[in-house]
N, C-alpha and C. Protein backbone atom coordinates (compact mmCIF):
# COMPACT_ATOMS: atom_id res chain seq x y z
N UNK A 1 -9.01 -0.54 -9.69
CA UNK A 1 -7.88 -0.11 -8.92
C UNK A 1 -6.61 -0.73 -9.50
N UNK A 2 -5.79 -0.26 -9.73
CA UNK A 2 -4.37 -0.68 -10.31
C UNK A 2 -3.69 -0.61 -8.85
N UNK A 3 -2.94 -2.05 -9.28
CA UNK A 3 -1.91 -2.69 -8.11
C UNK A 3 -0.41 -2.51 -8.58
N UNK A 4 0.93 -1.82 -7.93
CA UNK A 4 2.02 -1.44 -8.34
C UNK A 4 2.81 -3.22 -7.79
N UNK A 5 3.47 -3.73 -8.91
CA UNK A 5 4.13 -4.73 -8.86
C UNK A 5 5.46 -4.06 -8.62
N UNK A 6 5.98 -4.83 -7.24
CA UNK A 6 7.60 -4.20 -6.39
C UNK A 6 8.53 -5.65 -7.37
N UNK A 7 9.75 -4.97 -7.26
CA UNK A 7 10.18 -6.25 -7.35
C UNK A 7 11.20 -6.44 -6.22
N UNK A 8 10.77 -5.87 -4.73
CA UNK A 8 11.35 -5.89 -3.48
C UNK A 8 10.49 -7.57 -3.03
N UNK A 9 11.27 -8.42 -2.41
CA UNK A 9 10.62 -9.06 -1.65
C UNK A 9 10.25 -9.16 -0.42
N UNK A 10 9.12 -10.25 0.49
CA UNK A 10 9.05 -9.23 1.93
C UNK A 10 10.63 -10.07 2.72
N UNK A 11 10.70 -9.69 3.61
CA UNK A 11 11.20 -9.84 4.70
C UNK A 11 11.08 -11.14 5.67
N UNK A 12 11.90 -11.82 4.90
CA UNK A 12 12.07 -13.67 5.66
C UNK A 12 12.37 -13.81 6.93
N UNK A 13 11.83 -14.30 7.72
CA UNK A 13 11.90 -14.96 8.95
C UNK A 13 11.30 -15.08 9.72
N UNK A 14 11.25 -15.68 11.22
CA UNK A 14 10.42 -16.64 11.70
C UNK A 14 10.51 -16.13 12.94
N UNK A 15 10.76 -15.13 13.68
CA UNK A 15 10.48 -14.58 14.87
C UNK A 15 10.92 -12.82 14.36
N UNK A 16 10.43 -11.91 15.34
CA UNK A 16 10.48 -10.67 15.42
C UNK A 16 11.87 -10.23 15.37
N UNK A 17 12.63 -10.79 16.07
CA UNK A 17 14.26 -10.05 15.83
C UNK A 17 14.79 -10.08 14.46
N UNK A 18 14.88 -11.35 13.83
CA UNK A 18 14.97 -11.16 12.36
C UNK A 18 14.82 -10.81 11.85
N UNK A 19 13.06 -10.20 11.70
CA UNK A 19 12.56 -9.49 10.81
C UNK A 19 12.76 -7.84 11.22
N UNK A 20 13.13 -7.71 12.53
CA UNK A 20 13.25 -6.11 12.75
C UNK A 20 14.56 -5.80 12.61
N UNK A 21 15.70 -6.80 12.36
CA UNK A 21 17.12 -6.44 11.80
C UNK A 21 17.03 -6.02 10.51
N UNK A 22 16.52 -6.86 9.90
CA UNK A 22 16.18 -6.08 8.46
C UNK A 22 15.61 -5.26 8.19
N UNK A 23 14.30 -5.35 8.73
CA UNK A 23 13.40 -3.63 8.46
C UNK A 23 13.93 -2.57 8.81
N UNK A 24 14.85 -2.33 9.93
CA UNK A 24 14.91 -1.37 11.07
C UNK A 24 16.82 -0.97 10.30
N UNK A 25 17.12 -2.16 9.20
CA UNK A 25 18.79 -1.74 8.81
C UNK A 25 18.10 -1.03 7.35
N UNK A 26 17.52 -1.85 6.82
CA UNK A 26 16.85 -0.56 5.49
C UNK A 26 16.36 1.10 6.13
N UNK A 27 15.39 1.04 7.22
CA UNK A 27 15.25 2.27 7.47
C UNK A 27 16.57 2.96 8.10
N UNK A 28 17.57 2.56 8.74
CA UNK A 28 18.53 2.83 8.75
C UNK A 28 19.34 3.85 7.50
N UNK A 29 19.69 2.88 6.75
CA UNK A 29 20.31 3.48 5.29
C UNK A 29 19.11 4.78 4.87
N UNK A 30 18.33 4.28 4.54
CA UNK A 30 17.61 5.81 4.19
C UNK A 30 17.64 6.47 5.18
N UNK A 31 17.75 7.13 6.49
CA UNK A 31 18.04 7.69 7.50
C UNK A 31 19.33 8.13 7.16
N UNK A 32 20.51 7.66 6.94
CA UNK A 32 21.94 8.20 6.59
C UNK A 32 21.66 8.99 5.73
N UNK A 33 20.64 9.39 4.91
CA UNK A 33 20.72 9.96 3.61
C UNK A 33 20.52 11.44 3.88
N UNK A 34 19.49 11.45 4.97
CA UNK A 34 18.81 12.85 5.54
C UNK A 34 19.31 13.30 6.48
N UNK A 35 19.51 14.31 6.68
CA UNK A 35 20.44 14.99 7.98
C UNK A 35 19.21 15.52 9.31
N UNK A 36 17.99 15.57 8.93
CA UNK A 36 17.29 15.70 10.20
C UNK A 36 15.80 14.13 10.40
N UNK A 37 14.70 14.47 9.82
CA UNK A 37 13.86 13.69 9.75
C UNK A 37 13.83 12.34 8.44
N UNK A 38 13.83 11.35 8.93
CA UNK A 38 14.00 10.17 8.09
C UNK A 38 13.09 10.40 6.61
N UNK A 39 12.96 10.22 5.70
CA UNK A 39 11.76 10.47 4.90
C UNK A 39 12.22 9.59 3.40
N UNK A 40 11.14 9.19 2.54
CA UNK A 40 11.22 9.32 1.10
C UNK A 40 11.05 9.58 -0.03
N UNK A 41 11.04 10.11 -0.99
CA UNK A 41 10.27 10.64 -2.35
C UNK A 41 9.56 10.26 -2.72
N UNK A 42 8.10 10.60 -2.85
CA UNK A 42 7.24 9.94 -3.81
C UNK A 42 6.81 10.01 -5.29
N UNK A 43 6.97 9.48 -6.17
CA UNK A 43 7.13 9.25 -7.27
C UNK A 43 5.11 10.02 -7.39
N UNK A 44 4.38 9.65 -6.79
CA UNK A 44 2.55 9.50 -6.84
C UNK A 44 2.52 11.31 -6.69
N UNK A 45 3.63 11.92 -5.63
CA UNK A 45 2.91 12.89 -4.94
C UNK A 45 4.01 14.03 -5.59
N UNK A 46 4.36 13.78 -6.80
CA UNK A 46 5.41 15.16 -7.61
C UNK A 46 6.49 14.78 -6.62
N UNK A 47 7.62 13.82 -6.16
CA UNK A 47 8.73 13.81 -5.22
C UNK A 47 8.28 14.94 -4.13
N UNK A 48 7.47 14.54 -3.43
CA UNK A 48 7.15 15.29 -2.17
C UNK A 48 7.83 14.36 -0.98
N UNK A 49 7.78 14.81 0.08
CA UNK A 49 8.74 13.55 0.86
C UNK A 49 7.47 13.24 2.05
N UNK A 50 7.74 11.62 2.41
CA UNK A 50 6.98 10.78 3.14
C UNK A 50 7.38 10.51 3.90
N UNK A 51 7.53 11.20 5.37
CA UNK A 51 7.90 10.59 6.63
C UNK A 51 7.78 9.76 6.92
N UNK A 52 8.85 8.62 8.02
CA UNK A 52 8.77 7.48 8.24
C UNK A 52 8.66 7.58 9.77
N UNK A 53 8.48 8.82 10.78
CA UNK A 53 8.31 8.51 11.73
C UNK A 53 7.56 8.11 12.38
N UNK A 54 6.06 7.95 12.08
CA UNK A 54 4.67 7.79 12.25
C UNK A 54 5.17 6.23 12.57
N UNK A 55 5.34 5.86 11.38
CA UNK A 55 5.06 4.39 11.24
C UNK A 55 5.93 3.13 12.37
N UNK A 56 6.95 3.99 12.85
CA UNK A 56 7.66 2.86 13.61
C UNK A 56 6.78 3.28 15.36
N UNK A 57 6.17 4.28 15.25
CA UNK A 57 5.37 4.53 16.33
C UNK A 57 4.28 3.63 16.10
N UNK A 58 3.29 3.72 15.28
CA UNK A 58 2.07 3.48 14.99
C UNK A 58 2.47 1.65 15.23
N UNK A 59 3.57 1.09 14.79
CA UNK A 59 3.70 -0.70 14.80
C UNK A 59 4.03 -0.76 16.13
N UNK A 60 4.67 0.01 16.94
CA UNK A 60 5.07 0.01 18.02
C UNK A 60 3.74 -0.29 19.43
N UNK A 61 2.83 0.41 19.06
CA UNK A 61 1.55 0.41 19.73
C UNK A 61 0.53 -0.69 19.69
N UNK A 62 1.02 -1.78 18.56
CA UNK A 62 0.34 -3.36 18.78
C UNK A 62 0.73 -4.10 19.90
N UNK A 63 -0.25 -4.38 20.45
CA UNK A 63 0.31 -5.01 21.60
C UNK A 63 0.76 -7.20 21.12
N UNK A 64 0.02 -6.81 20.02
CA UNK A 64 0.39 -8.72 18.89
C UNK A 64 2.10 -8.06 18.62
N UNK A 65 2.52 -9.61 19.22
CA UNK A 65 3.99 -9.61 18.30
C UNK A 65 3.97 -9.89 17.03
N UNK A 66 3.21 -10.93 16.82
CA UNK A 66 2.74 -11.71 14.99
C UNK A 66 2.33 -10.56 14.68
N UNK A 67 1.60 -9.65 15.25
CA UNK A 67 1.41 -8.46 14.38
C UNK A 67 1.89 -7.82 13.33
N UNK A 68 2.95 -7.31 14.76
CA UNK A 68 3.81 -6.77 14.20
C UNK A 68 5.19 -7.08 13.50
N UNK A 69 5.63 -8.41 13.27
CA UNK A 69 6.23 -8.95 12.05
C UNK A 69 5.51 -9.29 11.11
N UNK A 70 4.08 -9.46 11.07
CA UNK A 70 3.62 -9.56 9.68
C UNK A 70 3.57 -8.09 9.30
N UNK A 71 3.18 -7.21 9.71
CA UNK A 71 3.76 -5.64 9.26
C UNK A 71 5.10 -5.23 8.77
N UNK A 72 5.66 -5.07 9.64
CA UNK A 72 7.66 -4.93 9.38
C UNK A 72 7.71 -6.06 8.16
N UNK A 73 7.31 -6.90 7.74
CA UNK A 73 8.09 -8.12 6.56
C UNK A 73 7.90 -7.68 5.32
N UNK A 74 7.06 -6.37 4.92
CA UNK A 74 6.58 -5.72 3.74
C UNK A 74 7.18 -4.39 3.81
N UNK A 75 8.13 -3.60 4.92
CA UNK A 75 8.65 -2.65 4.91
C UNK A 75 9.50 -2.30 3.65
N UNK A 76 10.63 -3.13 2.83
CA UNK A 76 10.81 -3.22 1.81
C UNK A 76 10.08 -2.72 0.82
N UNK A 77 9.49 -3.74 0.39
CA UNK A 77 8.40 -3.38 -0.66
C UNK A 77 7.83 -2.15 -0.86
N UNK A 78 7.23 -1.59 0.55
CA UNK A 78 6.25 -0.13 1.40
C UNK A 78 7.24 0.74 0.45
N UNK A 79 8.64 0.97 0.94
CA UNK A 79 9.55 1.74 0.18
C UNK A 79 9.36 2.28 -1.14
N UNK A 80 10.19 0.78 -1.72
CA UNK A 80 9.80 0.50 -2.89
C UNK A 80 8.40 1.35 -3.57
N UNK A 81 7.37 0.97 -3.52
CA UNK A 81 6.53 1.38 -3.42
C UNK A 81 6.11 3.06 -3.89
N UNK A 82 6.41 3.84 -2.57
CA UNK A 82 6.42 4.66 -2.28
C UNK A 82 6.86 5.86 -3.53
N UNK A 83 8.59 5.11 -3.34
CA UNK A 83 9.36 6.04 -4.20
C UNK A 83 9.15 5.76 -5.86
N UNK A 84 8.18 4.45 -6.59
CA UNK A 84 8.09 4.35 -7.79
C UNK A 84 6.63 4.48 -8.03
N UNK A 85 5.83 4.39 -7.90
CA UNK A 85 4.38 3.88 -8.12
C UNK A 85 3.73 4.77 -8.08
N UNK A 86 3.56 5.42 -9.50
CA UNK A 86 2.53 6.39 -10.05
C UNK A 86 0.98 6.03 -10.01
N UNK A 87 0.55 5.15 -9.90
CA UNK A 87 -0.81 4.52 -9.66
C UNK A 87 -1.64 5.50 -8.68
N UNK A 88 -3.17 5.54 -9.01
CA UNK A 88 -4.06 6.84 -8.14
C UNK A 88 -4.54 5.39 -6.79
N UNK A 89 -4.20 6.21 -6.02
CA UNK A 89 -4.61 5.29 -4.52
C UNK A 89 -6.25 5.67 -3.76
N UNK A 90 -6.40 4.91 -3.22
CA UNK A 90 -7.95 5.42 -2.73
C UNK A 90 -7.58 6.44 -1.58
N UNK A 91 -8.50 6.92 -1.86
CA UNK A 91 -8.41 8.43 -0.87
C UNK A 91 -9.59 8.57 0.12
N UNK A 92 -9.47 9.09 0.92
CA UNK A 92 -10.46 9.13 1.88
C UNK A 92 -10.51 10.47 2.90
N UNK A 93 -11.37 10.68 3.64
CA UNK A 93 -11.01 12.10 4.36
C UNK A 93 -10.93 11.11 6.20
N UNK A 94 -10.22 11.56 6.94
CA UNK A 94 -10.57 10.56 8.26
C UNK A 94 -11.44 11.28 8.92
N UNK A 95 -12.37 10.18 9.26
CA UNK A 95 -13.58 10.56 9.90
C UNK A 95 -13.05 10.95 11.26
N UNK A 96 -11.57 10.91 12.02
CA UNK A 96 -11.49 11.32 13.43
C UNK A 96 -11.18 12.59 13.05
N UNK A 97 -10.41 13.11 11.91
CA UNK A 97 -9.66 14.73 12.14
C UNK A 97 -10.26 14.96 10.95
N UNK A 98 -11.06 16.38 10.25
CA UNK A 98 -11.33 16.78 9.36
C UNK A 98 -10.04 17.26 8.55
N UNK A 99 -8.93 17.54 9.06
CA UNK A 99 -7.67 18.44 8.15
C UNK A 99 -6.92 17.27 8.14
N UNK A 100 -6.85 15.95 8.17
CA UNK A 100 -6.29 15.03 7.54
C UNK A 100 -7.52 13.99 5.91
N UNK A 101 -6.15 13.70 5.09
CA UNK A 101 -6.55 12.77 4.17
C UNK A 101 -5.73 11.35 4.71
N UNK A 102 -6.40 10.81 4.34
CA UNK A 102 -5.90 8.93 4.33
C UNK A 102 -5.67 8.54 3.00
N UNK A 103 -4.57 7.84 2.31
CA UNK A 103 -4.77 7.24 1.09
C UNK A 103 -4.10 5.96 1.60
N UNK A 104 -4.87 5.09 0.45
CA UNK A 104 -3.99 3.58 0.60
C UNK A 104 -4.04 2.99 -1.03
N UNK A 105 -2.33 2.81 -1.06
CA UNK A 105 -1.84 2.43 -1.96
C UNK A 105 -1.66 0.66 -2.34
N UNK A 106 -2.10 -0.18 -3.36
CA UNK A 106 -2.20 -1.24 -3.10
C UNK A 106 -0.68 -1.81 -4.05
N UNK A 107 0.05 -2.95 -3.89
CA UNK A 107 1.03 -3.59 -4.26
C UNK A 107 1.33 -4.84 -4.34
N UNK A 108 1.58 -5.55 -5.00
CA UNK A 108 2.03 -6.80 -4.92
C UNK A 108 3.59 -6.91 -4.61
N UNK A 109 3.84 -7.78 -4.00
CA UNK A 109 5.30 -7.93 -3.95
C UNK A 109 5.87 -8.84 -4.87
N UNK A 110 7.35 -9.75 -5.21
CA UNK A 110 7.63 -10.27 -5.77
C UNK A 110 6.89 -11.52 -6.06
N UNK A 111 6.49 -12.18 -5.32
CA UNK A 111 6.17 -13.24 -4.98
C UNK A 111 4.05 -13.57 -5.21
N UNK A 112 4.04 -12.13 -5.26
CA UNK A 112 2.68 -11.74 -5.95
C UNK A 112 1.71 -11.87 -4.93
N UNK A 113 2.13 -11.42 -3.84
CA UNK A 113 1.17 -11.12 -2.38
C UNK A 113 0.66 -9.68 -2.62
N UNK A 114 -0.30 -9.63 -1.94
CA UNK A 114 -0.87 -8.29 -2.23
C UNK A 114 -0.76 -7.95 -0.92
N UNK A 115 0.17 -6.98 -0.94
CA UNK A 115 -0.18 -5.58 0.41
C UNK A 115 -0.82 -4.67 0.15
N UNK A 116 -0.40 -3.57 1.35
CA UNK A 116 -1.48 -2.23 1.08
C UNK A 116 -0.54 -1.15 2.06
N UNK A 117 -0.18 0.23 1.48
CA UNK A 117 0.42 1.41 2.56
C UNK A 117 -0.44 2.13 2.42
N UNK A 118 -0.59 2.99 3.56
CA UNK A 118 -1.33 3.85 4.21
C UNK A 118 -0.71 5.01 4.78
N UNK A 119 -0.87 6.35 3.81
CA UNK A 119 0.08 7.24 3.77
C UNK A 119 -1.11 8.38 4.76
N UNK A 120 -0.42 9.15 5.56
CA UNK A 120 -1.74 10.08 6.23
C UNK A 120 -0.97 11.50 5.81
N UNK A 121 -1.92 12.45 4.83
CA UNK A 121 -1.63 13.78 4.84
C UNK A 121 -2.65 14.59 5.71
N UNK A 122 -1.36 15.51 6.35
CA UNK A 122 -1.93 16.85 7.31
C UNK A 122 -2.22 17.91 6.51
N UNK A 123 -3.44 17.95 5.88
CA UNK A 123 -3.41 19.56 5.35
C UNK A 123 -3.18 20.66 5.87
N UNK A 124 -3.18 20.69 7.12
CA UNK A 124 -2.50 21.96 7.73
C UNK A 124 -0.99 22.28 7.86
N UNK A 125 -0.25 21.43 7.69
CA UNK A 125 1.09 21.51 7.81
C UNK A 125 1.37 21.01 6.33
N UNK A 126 0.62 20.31 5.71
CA UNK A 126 0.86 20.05 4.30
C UNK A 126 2.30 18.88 4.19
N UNK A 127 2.27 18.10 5.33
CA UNK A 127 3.16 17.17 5.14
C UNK A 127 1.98 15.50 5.15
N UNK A 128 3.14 14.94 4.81
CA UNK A 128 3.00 13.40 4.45
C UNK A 128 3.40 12.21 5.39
N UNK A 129 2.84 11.14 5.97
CA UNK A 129 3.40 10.58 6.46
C UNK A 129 3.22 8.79 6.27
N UNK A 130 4.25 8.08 6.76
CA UNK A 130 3.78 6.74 6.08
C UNK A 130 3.22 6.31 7.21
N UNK A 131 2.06 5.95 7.52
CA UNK A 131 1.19 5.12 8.81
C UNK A 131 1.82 4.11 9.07
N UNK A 132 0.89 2.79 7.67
CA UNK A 132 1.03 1.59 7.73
C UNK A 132 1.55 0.68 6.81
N UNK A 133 1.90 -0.14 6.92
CA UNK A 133 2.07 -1.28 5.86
C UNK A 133 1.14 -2.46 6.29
N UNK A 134 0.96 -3.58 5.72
CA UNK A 134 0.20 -5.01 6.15
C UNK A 134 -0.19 -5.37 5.06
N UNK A 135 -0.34 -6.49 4.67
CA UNK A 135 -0.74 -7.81 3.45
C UNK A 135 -2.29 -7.39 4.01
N UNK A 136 -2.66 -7.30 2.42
CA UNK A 136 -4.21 -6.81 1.81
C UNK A 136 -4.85 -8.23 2.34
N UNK A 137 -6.11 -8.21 2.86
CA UNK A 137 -6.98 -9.79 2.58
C UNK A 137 -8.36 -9.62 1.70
N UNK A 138 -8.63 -10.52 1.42
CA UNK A 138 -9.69 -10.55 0.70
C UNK A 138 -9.44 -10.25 -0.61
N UNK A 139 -10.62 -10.35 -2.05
CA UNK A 139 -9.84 -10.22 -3.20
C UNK A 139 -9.95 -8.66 -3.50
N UNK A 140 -8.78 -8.27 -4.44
CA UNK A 140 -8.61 -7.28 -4.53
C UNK A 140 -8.77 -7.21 -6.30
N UNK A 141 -9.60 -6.56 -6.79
CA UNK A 141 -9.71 -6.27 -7.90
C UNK A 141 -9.06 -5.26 -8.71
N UNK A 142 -8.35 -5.80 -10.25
CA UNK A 142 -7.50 -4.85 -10.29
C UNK A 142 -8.02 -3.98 -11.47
């Protein structure tokens, strides 16, 4: 498996407001860019675009606060990511919906942590969306 090296770093700080000023002002700026649904290009998927609305739902639904700033602190990077990183991601079909795929893309950040995004395509509507972000555990072979 090939790991895409960001040279985004994550997202410093030490309680949830900090870290969701920053995550939540980057998704911001890319939001100014689009005039209806937030989204970004993917470099993996021919510049197809990757919704970001999933994902502030999907972090939203942890009921862990640590959770969910160890999630949001790699939002950066997730980006990053996204819009450069030609690398083939593992693919999967989800065992809850047959007309969705799951892929997860693996990354290191600056600092040489390994995360992981989790992009969900609808084959029926043929769109893209970004799930998840979160720091990979265990070793990851590259």
């Amino acid at each position: 498996m090939q790991v895409y090296k960001t040279k985004a770093k994550k997202f410093t700080g030490s309680d949830f407001h900090e870290v969701h000023k920053r995550a939540f002002g980057l998704y911001s700026e890319i939001k100014k860019k689009s005039k209806r649904r937030t989204y970004a290009r993917s470099a993996y998927f021919s510049k197809e675009k990757i919704f970001f609305d999933l994902y502030w739902h999907h972090l939203f639904e942890k009921s862990n606060w640590r959770d969910r700033v160890r999630r949001m602190r790699y939002f950066g990077c997730a980006v990053e990511l996204i819009q450069n990183s030609r690398f083939k991601p593992n693919q999967t079909k989800n065992p809850n919906n047959s007309k969705e795929i799951l892929y997860r893309f693996y990354g290191t950040e600056a600092n040489n942590e390994i995360f992981c995004v989790q992009i969900k395509e609808n084959l029926k509507k043929k769109q893209k969306f970004l799930i998840s972000v979160f720091p990979a555990e265990g070793p990851i072979f590259y």
